[in-house]
Protein backbone atom coordinates (compact mmCIF):
# COMPACT_ATOMS: atom_id res chain seq x y z
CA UNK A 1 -30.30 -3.71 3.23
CA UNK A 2 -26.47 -3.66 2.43
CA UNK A 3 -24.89 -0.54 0.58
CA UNK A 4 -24.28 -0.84 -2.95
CA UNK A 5 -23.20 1.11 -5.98
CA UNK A 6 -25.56 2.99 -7.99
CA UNK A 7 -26.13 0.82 -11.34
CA UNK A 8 -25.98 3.34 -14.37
CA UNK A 9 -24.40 4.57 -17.30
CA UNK A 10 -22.77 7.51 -15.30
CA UNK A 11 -21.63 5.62 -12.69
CA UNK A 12 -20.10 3.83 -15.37
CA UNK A 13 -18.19 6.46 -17.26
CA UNK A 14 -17.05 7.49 -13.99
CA UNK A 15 -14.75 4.35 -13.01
CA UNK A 16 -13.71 4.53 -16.27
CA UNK A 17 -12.53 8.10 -16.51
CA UNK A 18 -11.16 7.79 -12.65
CA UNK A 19 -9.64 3.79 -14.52
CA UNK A 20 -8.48 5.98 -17.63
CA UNK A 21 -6.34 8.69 -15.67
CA UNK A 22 -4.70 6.32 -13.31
CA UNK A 23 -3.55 4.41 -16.46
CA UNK A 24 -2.10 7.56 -18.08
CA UNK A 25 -0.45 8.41 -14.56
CA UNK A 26 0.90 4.63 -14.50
CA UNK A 27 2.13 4.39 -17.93
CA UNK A 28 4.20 7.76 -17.12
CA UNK A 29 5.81 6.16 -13.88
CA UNK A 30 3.73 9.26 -11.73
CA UNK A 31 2.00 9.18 -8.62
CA UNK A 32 -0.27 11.72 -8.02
CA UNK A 33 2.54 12.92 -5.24
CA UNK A 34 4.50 13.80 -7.83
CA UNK A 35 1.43 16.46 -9.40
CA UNK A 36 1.18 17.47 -5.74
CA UNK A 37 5.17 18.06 -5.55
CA UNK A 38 5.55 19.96 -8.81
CA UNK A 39 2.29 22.11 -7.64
CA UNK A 40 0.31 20.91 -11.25
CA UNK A 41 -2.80 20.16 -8.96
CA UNK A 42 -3.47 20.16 -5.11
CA UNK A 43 -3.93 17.02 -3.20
CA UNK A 44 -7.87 18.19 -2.04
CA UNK A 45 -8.32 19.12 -5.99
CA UNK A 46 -6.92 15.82 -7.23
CA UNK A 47 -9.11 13.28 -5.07
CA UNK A 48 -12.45 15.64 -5.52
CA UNK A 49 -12.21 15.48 -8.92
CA UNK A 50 -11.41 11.48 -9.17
CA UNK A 51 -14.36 11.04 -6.58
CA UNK A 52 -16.57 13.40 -9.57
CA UNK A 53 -14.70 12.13 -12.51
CA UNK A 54 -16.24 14.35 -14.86
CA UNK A 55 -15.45 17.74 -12.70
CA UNK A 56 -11.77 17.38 -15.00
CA UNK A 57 -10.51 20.75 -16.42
CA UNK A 58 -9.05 20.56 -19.47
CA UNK A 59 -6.42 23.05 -18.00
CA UNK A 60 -6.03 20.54 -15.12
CA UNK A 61 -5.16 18.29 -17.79
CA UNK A 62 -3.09 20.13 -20.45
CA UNK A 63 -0.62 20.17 -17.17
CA UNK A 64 -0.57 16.97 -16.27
CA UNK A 65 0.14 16.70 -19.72
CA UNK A 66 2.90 18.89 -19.73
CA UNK A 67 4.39 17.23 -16.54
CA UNK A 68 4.72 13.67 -18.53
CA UNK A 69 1.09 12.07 -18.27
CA UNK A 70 0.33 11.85 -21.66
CA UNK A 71 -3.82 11.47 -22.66
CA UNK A 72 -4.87 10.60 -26.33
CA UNK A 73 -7.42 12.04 -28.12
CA UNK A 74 -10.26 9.41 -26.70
CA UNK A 75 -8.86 9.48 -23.52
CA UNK A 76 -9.89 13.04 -23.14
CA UNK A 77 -12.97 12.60 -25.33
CA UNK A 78 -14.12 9.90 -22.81
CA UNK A 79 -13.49 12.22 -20.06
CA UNK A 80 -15.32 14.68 -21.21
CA UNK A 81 -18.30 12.43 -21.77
CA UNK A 82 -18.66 12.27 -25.48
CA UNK A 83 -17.79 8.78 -27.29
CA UNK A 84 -14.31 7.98 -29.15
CA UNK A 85 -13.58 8.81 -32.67
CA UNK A 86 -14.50 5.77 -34.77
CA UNK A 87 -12.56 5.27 -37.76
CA UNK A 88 -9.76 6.67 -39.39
């Protein structure tokens, strides 16, 4: 029987939180090099946490924010698990 993907609502929210940050890091013009260089988050941190999306700090990040990757506010609610802000 081949290998597949768990089916799921988590495994879900995790592509898109892992699809999320690597938008935020695009739109920025970062690699994650660059949050290895400047010491924001360790290379062994970094890929853990994209392999558990939802193991995300919010410390981890307010410094990515503060290095140029900028999240909005669903962004980090959808991160976090909870569901965006609907209206105004």
């Amino acid at each position: 029987m081949p290998k597949t993907d768990p089916l799921g609502r988590n495994t879900l929210w995790k592509k898109s939180v892992v699809k999320v940050i690597q938008n935020c890091m695009n739109n920025a013009d970062m690699k994650p090099r660059d949050l290895f260089k400047r010491g924001i988050i360790t290379k062994s941190v970094y890929y853990k946490r994209l392999e558990n999306a939802g193991k995300f700090t919010l410390q981890e990040l307010k410094d990515m924010e503060q290095a140029g990757v900028k999240f909005s506010d669903d962004d980090v609610l959808m991160i976090f698990g909870r569901a965006p802000r609907k209206g105004g």
